[in-house]
C-alpha atoms as a PDB file:
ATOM      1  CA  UNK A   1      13.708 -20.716  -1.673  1.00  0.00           C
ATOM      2  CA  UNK A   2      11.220 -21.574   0.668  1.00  0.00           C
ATOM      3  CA  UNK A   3       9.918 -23.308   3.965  1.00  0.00           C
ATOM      4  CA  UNK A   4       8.969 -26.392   1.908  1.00  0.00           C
ATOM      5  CA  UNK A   5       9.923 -29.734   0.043  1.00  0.00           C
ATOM      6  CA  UNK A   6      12.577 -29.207  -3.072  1.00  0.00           C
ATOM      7  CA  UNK A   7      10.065 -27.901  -6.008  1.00  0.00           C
ATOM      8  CA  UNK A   8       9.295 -30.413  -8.652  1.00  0.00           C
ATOM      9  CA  UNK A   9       8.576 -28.291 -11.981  1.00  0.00           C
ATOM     10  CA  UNK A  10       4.862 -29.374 -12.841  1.00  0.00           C
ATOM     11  CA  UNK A  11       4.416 -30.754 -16.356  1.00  0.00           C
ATOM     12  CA  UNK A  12       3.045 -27.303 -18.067  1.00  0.00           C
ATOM     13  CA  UNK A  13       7.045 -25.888 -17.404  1.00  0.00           C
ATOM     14  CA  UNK A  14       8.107 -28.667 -19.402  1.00  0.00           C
ATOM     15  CA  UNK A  15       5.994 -28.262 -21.922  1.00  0.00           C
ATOM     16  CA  UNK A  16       6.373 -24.295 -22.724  1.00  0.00           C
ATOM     17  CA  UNK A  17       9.936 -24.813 -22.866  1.00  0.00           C
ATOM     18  CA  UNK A  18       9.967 -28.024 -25.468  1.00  0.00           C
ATOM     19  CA  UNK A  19      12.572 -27.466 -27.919  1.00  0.00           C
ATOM     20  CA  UNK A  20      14.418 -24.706 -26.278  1.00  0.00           C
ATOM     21  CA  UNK A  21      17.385 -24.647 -24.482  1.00  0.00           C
ATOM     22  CA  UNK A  22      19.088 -21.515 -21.956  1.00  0.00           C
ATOM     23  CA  UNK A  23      22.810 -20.763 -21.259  1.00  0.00           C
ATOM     24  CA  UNK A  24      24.814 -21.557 -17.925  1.00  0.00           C
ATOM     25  CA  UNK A  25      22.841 -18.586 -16.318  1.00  0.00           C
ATOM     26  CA  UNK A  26      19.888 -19.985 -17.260  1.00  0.00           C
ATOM     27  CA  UNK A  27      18.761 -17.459 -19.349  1.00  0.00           C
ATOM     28  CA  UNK A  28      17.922 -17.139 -22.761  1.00  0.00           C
ATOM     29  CA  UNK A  29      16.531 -15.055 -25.896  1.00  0.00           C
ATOM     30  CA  UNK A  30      12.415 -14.399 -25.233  1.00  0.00           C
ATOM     31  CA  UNK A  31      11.221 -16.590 -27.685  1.00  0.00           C
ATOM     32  CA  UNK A  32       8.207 -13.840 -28.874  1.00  0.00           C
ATOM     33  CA  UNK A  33       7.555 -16.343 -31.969  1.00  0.00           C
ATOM     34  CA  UNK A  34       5.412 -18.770 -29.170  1.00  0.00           C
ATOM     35  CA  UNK A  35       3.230 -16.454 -27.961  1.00  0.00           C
ATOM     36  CA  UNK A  36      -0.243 -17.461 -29.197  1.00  0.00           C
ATOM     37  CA  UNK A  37      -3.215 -14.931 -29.568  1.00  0.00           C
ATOM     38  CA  UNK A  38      -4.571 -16.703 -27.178  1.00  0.00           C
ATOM     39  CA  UNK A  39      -1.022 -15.937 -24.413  1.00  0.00           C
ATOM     40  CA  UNK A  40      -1.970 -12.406 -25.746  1.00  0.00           C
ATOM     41  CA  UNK A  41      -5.816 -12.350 -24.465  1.00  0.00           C
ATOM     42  CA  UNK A  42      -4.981 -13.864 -21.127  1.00  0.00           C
ATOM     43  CA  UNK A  43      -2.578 -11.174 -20.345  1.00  0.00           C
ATOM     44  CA  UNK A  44      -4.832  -8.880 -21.579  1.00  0.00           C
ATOM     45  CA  UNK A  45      -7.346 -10.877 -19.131  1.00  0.00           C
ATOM     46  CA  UNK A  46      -5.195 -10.646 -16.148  1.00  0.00           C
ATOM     47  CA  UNK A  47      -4.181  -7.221 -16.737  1.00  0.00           C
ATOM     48  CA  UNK A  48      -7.730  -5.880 -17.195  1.00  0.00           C
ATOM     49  CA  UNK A  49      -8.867  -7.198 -13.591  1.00  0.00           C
ATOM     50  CA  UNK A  50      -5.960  -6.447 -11.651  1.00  0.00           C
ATOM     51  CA  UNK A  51      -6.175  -3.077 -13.168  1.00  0.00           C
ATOM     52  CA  UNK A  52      -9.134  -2.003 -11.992  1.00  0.00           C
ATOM     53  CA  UNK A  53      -8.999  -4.198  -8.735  1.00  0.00           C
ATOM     54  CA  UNK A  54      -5.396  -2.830  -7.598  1.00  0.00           C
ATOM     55  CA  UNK A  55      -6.161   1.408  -7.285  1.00  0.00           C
ATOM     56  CA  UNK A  56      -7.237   1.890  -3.556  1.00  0.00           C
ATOM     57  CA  UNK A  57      -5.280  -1.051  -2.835  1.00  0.00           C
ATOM     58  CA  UNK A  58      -1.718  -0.944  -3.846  1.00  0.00           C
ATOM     59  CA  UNK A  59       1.326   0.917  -2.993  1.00  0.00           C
ATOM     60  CA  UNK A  60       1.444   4.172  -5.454  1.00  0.00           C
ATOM     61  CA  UNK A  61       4.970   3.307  -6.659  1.00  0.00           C
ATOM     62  CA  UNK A  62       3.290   0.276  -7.853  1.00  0.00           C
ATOM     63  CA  UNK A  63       1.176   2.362  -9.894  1.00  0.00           C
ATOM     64  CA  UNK A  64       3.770   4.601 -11.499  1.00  0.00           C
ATOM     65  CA  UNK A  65       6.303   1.801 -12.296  1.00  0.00           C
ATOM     66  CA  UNK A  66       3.837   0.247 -14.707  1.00  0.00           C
ATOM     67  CA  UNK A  67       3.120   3.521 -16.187  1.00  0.00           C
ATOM     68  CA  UNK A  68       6.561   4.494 -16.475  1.00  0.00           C
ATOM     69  CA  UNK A  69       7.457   1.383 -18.030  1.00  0.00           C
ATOM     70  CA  UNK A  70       4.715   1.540 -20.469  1.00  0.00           C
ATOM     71  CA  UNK A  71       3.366  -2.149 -19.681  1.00  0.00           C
ATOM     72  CA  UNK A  72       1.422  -3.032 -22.586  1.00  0.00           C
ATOM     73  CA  UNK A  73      -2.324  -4.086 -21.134  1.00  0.00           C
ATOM     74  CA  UNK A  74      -3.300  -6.174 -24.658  1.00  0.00           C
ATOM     75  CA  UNK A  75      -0.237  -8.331 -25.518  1.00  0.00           C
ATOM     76  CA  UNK A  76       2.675 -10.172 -23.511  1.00  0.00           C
ATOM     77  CA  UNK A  77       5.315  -7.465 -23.473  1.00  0.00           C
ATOM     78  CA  UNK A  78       8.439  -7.389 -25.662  1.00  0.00           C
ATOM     79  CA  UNK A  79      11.136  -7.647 -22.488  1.00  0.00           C
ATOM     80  CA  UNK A  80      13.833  -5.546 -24.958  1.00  0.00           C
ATOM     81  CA  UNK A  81      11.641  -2.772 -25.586  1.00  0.00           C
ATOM     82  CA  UNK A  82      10.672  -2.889 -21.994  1.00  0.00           C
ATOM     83  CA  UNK A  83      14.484  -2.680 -20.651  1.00  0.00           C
ATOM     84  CA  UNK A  84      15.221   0.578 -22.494  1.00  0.00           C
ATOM     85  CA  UNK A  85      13.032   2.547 -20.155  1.00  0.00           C
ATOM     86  CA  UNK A  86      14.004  -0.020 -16.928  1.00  0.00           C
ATOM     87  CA  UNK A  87      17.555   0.585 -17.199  1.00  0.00           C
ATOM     88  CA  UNK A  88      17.301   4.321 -17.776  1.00  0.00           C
ATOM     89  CA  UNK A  89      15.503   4.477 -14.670  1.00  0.00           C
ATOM     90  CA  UNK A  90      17.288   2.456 -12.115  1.00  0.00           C
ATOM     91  CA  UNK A  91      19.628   0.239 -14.046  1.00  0.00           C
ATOM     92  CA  UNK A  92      17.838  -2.597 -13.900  1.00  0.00           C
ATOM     93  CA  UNK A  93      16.995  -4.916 -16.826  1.00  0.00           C
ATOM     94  CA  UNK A  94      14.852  -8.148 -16.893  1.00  0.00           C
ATOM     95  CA  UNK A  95      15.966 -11.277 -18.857  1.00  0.00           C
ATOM     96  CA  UNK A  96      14.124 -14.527 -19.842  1.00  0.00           C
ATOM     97  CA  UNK A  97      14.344 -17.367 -18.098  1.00  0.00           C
ATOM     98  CA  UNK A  98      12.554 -21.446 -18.259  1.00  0.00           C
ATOM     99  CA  UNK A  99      11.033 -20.844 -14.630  1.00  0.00           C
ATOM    100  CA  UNK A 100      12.347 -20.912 -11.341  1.00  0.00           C
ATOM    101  CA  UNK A 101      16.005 -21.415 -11.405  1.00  0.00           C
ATOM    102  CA  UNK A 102      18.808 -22.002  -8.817  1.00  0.00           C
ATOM    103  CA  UNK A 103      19.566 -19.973  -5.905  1.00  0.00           C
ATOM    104  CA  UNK A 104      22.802 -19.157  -6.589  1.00  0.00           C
ATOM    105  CA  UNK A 105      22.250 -18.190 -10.036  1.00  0.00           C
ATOM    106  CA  UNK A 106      19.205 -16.297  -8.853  1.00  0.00           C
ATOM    107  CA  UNK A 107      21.042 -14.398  -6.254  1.00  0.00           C
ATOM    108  CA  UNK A 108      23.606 -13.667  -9.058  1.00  0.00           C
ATOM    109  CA  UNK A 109      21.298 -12.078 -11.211  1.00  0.00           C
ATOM    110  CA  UNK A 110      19.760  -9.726  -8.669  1.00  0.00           C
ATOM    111  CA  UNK A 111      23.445  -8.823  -7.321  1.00  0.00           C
ATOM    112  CA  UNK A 112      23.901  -7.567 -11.499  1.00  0.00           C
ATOM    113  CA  UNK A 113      20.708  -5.642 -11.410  1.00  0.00           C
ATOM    114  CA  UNK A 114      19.098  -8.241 -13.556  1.00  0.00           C
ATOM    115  CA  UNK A 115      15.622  -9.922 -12.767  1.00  0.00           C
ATOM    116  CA  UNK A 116      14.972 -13.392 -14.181  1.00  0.00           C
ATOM    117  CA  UNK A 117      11.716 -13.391 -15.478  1.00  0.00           C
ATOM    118  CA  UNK A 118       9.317 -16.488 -16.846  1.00  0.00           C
ATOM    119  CA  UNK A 119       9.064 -15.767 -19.768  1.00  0.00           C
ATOM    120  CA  UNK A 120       5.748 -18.186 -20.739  1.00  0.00           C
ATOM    121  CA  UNK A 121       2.130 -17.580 -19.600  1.00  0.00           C
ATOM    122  CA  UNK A 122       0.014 -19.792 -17.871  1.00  0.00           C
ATOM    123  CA  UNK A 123      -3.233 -21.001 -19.650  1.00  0.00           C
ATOM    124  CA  UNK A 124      -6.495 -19.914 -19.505  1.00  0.00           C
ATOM    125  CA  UNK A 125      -8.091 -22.652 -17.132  1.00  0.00           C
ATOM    126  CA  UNK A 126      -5.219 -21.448 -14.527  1.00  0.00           C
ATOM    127  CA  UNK A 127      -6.343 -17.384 -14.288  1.00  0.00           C
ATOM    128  CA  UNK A 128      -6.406 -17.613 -10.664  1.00  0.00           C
ATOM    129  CA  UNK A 129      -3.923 -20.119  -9.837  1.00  0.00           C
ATOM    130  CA  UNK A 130      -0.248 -21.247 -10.561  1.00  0.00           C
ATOM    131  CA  UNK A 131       1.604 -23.580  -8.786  1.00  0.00           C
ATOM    132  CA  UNK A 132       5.189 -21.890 -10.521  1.00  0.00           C
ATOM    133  CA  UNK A 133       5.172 -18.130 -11.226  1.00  0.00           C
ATOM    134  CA  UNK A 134       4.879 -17.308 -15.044  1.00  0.00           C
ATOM    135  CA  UNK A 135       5.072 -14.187 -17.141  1.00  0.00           C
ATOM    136  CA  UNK A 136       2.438 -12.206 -15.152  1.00  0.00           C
ATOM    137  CA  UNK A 137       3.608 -12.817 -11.287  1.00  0.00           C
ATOM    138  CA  UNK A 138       6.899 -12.375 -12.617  1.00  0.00           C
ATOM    139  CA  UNK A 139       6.603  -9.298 -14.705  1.00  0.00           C
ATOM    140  CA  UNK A 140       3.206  -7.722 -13.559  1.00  0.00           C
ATOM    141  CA  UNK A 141       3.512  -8.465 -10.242  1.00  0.00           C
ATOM    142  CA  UNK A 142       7.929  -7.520 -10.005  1.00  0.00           C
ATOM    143  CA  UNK A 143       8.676  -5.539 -12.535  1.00  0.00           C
ATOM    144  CA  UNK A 144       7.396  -2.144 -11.734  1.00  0.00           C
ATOM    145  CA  UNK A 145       8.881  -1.463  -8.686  1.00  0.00           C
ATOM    146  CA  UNK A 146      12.216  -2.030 -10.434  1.00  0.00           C
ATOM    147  CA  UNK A 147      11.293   1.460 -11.300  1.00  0.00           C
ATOM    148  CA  UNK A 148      11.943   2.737  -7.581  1.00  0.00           C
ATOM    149  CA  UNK A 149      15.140   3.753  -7.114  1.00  0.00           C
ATOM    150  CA  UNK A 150      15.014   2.667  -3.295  1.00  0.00           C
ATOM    151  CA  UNK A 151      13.181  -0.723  -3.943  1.00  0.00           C
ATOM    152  CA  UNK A 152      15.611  -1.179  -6.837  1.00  0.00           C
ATOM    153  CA  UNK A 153      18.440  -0.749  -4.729  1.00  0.00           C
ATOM    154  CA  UNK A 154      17.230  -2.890  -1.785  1.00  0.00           C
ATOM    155  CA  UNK A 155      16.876  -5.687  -4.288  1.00  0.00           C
ATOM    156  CA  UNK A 156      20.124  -5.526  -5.733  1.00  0.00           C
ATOM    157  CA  UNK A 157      21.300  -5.855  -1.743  1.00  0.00           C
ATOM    158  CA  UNK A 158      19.161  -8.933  -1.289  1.00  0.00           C
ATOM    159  CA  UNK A 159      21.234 -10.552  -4.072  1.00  0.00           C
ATOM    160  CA  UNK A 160      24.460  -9.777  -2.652  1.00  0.00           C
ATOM    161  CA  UNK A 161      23.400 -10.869   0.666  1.00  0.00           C
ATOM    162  CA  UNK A 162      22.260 -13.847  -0.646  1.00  0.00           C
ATOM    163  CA  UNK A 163      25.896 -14.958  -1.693  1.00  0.00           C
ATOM    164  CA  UNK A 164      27.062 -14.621   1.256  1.00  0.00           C
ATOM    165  CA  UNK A 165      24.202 -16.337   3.468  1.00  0.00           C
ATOM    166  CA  UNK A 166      24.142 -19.077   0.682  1.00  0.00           C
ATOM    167  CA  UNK A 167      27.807 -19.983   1.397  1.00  0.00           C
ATOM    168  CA  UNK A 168      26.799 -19.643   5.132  1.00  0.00           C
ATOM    169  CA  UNK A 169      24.011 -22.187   5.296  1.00  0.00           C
ATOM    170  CA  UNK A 170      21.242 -19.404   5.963  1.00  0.00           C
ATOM    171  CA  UNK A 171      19.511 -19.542   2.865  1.00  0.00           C
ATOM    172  CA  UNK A 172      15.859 -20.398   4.883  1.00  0.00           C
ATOM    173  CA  UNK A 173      16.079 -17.202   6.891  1.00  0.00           C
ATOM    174  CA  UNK A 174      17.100 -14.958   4.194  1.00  0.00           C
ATOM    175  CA  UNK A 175      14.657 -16.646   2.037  1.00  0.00           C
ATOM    176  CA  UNK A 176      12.299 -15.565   4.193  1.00  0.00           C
ATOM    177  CA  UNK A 177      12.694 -11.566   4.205  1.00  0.00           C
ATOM    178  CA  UNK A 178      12.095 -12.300   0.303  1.00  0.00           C
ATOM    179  CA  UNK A 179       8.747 -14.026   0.908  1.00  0.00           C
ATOM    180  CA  UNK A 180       7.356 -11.288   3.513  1.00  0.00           C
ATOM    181  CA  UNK A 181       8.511  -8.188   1.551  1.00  0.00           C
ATOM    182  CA  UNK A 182       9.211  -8.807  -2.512  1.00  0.00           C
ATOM    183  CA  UNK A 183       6.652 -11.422  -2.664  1.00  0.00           C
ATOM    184  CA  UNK A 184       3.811 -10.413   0.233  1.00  0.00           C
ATOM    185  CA  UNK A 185       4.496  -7.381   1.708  1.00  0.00           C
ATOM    186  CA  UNK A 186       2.335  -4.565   2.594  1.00  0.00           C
ATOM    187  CA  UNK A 187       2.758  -0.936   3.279  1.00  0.00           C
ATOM    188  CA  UNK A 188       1.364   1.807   5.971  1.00  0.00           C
ATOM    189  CA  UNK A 189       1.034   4.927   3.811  1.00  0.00           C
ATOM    190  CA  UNK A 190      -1.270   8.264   4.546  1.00  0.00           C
ATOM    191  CA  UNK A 191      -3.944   7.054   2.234  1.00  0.00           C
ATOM    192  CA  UNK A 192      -3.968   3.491   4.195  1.00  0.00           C
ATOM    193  CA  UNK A 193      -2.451   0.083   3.874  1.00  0.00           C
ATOM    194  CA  UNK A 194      -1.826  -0.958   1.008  1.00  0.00           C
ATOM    195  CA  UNK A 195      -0.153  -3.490  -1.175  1.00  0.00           C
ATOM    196  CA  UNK A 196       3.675  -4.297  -2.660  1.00  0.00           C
ATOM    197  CA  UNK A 197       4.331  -7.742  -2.719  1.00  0.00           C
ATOM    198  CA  UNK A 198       3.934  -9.031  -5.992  1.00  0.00           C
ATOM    199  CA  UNK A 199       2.447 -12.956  -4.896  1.00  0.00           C
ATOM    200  CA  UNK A 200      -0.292 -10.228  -4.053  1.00  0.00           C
ATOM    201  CA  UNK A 201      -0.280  -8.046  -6.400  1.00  0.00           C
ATOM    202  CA  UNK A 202      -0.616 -10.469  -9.650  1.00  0.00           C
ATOM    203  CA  UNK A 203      -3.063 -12.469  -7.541  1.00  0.00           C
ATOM    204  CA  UNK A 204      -7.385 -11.199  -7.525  1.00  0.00           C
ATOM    205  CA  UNK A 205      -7.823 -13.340  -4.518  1.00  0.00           C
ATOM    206  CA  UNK A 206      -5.242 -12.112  -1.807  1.00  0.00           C
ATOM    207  CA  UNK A 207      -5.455  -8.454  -3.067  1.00  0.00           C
ATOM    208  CA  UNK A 208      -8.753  -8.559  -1.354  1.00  0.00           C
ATOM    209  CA  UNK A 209      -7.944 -11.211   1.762  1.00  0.00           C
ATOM    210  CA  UNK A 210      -4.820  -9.237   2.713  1.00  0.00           C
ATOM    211  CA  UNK A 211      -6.266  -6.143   3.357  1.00  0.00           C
ATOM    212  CA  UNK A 212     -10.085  -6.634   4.409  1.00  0.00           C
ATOM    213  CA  UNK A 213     -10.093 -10.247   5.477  1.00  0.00           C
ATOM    214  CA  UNK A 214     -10.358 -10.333   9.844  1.00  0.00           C
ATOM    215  CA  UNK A 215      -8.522 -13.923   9.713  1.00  0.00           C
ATOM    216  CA  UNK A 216      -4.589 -12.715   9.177  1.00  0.00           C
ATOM    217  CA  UNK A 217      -2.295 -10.834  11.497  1.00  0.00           C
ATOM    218  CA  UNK A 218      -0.848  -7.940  10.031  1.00  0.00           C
ATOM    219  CA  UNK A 219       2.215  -6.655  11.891  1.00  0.00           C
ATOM    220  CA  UNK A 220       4.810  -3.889  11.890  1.00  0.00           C
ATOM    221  CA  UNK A 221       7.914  -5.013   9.749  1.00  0.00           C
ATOM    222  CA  UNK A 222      10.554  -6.060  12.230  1.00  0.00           C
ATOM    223  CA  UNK A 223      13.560  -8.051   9.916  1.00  0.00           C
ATOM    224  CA  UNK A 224      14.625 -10.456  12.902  1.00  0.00           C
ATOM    225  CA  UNK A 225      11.137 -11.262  13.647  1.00  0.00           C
ATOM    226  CA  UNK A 226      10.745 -12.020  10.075  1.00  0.00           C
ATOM    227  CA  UNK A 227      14.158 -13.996   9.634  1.00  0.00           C
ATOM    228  CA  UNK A 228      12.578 -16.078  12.256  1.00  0.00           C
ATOM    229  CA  UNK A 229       8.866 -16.381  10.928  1.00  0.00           C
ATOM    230  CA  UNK A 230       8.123 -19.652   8.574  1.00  0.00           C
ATOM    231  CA  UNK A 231       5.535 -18.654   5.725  1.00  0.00           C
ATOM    232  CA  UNK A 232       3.345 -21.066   3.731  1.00  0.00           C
ATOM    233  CA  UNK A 233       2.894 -21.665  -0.305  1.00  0.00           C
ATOM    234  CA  UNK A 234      -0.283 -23.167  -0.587  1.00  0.00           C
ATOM    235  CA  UNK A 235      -3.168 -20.892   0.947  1.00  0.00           C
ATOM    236  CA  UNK A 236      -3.333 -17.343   1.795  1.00  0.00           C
ATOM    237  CA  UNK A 237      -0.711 -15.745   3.807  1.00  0.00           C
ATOM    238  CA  UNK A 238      -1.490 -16.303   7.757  1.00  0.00           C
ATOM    239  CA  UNK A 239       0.928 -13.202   8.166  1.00  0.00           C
ATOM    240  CA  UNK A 240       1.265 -10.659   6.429  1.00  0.00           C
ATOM    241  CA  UNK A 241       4.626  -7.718   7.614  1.00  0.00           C
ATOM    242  CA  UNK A 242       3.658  -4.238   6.910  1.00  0.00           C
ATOM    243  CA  UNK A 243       6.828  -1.572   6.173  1.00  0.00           C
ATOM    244  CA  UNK A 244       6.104   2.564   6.743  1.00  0.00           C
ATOM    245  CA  UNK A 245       8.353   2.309   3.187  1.00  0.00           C
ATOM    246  CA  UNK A 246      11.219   0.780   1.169  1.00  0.00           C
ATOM    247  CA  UNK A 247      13.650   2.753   3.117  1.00  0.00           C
ATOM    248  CA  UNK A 248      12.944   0.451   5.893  1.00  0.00           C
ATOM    249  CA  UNK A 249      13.780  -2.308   3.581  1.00  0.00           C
ATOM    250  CA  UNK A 250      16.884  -0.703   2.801  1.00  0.00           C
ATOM    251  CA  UNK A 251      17.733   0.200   6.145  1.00  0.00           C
ATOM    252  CA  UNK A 252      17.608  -4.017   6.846  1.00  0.00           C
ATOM    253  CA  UNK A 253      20.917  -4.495   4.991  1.00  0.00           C
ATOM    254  CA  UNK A 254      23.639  -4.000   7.019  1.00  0.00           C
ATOM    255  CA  UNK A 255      24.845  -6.818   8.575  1.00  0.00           C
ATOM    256  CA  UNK A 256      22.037  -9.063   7.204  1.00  0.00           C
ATOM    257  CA  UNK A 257      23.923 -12.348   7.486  1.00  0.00           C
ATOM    258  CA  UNK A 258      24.516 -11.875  10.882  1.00  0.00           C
ATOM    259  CA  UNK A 259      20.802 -11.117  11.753  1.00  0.00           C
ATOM    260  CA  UNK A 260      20.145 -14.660   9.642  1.00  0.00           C
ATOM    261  CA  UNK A 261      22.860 -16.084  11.698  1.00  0.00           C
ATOM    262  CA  UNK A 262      21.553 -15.237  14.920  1.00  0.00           C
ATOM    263  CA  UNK A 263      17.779 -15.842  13.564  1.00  0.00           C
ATOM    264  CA  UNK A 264      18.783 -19.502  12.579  1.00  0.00           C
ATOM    265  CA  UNK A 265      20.378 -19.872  16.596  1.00  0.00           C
ATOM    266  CA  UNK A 266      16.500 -19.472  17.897  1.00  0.00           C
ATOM    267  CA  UNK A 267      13.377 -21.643  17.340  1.00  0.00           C
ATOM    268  CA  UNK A 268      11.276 -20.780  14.351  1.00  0.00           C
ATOM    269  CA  UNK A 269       8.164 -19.003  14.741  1.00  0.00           C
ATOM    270  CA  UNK A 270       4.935 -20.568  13.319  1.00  0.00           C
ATOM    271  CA  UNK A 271       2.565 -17.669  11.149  1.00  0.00           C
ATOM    272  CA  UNK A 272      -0.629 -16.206  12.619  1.00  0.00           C
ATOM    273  CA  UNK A 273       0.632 -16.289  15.740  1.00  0.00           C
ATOM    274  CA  UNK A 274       1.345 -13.096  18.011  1.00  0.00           C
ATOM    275  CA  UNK A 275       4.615 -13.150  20.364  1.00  0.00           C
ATOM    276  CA  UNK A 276       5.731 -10.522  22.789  1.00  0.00           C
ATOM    277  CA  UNK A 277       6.330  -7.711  20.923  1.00  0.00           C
ATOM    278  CA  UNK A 278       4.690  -7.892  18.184  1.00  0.00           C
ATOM    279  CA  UNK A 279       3.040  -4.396  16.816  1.00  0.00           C
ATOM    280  CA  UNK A 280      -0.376  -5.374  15.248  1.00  0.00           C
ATOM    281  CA  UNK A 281      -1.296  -2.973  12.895  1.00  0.00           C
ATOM    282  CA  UNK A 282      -5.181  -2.612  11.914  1.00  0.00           C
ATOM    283  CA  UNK A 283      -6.566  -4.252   8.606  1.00  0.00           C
ATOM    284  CA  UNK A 284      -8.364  -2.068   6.017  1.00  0.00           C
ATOM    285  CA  UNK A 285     -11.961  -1.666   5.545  1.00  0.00           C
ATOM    286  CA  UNK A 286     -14.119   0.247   2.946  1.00  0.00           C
ATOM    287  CA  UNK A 287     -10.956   0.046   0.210  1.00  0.00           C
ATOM    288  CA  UNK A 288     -11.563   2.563  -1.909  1.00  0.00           C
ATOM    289  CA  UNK A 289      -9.648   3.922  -4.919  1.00  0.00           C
END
């Protein structure tokens, strides 16, 4: 779901998920037996420095989904225990999956109130990068803003918008809101920007480049601009959308397919570039918690 070539799954996907199998939805039971004490003191690695890099820096929702949710900072967490508390609180429920999986099935599960989540880890020579999201981006980085009832909702939306746009042929510009909000988006709050995408969040790197860094632009969330706006996987963002709050997410539902319709009718816009209109909004300096 991206502005790129169709993914080949590199070799370590493969190799997690030797010997297992998933059902038509492409999920299946969290196999908690393969976790290693060594998947168990990577989390605890990743968790431990995004931890005490994030405060200052992300969104506070951010904050008190993963201590609502009671995210476990030494261990890979148990995704049943884990859904008890998700769906009291919004509904919501995560469920294992091999990696990335099919649009349509994807869309599917986020229409249910269901988020597919990876359910290995990557190893420890790959702590800052992973070419297909794993256990941490997907459950670190997503999971605790399932805990917002807005966000939650918004979500849900994407997923049904998604069928539709899928059967439409629109699938790049819808996939595109998804990139510059759910996975990279940031937020203008009274404290200062801050962070909500979770490509940003689960990552040490970009939590520091997308806020301080002069090099990106950082504009005012506009959803046709963004429908428009092709994104790149394989370096830091070159844009980066900023939202005054998930309401404003929200409030880009209605008609959604027609915005991707008309979005897909005009050229594409390249990132880092400014175009007439465009609301630039300042980067943050002297981050502090």
């Amino acid at each position: 779901m991206n502005d790129r070539s169709p993914f080949i799954p590199p070799d370590i996907t493969a190799r997690k998920n030797a010997g297992l199998s998933h059902g038509p939805d492409y999920t299946l039971p969290q196999p908690l037996s393969r976790y290693t004490p060594e998947d168990h003191a990577t989390w605890a690695t990743l968790f431990a420095r995004q931890c005490a890099l994030l405060p200052g820096r992300v969104c506070e929702a951010f904050l008190q989904g993963l201590e609502r949710l009671h995210v476990p900072d030494d261990r890979v967490p148990d995704f049943a225990t884990l859904n008890r508390t998700l769906e009291r609180l919004t509904g919501w429920q995560i469920v294992a999956v091999p990696g990335l999986i099919p649009d349509d099935v994807f869309f599917d599960h986020l229409a249910e109130r269901r988020f597919p989540v990876t359910w290995w880890l990557r190893e420890p020579s790959q702590l800052d990068y992973l070419q297909e999201p794993d256990v941490f981006h997907d459950l670190f980085g997503h999971v605790p803003l399932l805990a917002d009832p807005v966000f939650a909702d918004f979500l849900q939306g994407y997923g049904e918008a998604g069928r539709v746009a899928r059967a439409a042929g629109l699938l790049g510009q819808l996939a595109r809101l998804y990139w510059y909000t759910v996975e990279f988006g940031l937020m203008q709050t009274p404290m200062g920007l801050r962070i909500y995408g979770a490509g940003i969040v689960s990552s040490r790197a970009e939590s520091v480049f997308c806020l301080e860094s002069p090099a990106p632009l950082r504009l005012a969330f506009d959803a046709d601009r963004v429908l428009r706006t092709r994104y790149r996987i394989d370096a830091f963002q070159d844009t980066y959308f900023v939202v005054e709050s998930f309401d404003a997410l929200f409030a880009a539902m209605p008609d959604l397919t027609a915005r991707c319709a008309r979005a897909a009718a005009l050229p594409e816009l390249v990132p880092g570039v400014c175009i007439p209109g465009d609301q630039p909004v300042a980067r943050s300096v002297n981050v502090s918690a």
